[in-house]
Protein backbone atom coordinates (compact mmCIF):
# COMPACT_ATOMS: atom_id res chain seq x y z
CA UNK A 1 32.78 4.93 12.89
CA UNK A 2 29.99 2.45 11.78
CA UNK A 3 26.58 2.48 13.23
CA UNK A 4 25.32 -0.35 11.29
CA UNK A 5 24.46 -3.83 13.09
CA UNK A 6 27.34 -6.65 13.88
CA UNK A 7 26.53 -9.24 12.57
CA UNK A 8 27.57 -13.30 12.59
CA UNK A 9 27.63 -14.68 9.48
CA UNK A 10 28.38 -18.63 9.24
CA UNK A 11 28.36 -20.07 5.62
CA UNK A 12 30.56 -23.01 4.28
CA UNK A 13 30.36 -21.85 0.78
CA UNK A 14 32.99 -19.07 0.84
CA UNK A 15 31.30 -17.61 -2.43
CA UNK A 16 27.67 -16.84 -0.74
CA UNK A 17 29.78 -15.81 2.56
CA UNK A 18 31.60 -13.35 0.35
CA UNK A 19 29.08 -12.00 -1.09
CA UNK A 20 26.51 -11.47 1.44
CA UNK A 21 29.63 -10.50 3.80
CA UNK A 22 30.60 -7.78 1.03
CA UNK A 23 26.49 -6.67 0.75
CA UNK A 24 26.48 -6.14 4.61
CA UNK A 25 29.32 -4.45 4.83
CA UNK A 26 28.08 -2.31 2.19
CA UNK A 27 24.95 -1.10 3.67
CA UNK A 28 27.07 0.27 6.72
CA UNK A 29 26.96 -3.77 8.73
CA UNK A 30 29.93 -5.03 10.71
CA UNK A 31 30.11 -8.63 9.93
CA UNK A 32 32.16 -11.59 11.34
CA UNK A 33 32.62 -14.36 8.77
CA UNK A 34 33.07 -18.18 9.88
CA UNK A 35 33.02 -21.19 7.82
CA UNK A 36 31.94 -23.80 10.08
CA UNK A 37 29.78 -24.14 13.60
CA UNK A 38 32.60 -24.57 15.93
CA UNK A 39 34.28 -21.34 14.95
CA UNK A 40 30.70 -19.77 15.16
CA UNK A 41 30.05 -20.66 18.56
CA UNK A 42 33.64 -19.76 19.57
CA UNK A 43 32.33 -15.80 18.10
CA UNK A 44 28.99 -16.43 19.05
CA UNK A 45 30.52 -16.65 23.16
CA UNK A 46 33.33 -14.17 23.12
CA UNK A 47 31.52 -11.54 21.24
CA UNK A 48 29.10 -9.36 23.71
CA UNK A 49 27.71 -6.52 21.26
CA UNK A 50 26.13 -9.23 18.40
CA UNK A 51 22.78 -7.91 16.86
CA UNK A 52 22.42 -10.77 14.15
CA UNK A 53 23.37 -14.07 13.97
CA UNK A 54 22.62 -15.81 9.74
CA UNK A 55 23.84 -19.13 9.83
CA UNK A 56 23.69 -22.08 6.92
CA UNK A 57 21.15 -24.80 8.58
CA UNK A 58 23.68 -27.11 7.09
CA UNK A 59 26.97 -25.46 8.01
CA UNK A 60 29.82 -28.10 9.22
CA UNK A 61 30.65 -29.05 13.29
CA UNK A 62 27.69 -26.89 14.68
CA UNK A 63 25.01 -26.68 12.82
CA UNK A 64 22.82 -23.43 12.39
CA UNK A 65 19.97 -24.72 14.84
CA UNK A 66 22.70 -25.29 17.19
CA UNK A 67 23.53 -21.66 16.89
């Protein structure tokens, strides 16, 4: 069982997501991955136990301020 911090990640640019998705995970993170705003919000409600929340400034629908 992890005991690391979940963790929202919302990038458009599936190679940065990937690879900060694949560093968190690494250092013991549980990490949600979304490629726009709308899908982050959707996480961002539903999810109860978030610690973190990195979003893109810039990311499509709903933009990271929004977040």
């Amino acid at each position: 069982m992890s005991t690391g911090s979940r963790i929202l990640l919302a990038d458009d640019e599936p190679d940065c997501s990937r690879i900060l998705g694949e560093v968190l995970v690494r250092d013991g993170h549980r990490v949600i991955v979304t490629s726009d705003g709308s899908r982050a919000r959707q996480e961002l409600l539903s999810q109860d136990d978030l610690d973190l929340v990195i979003a893109e400034l810039a990311v499509p629908e709903v933009d990271g301020f929004e977040l």
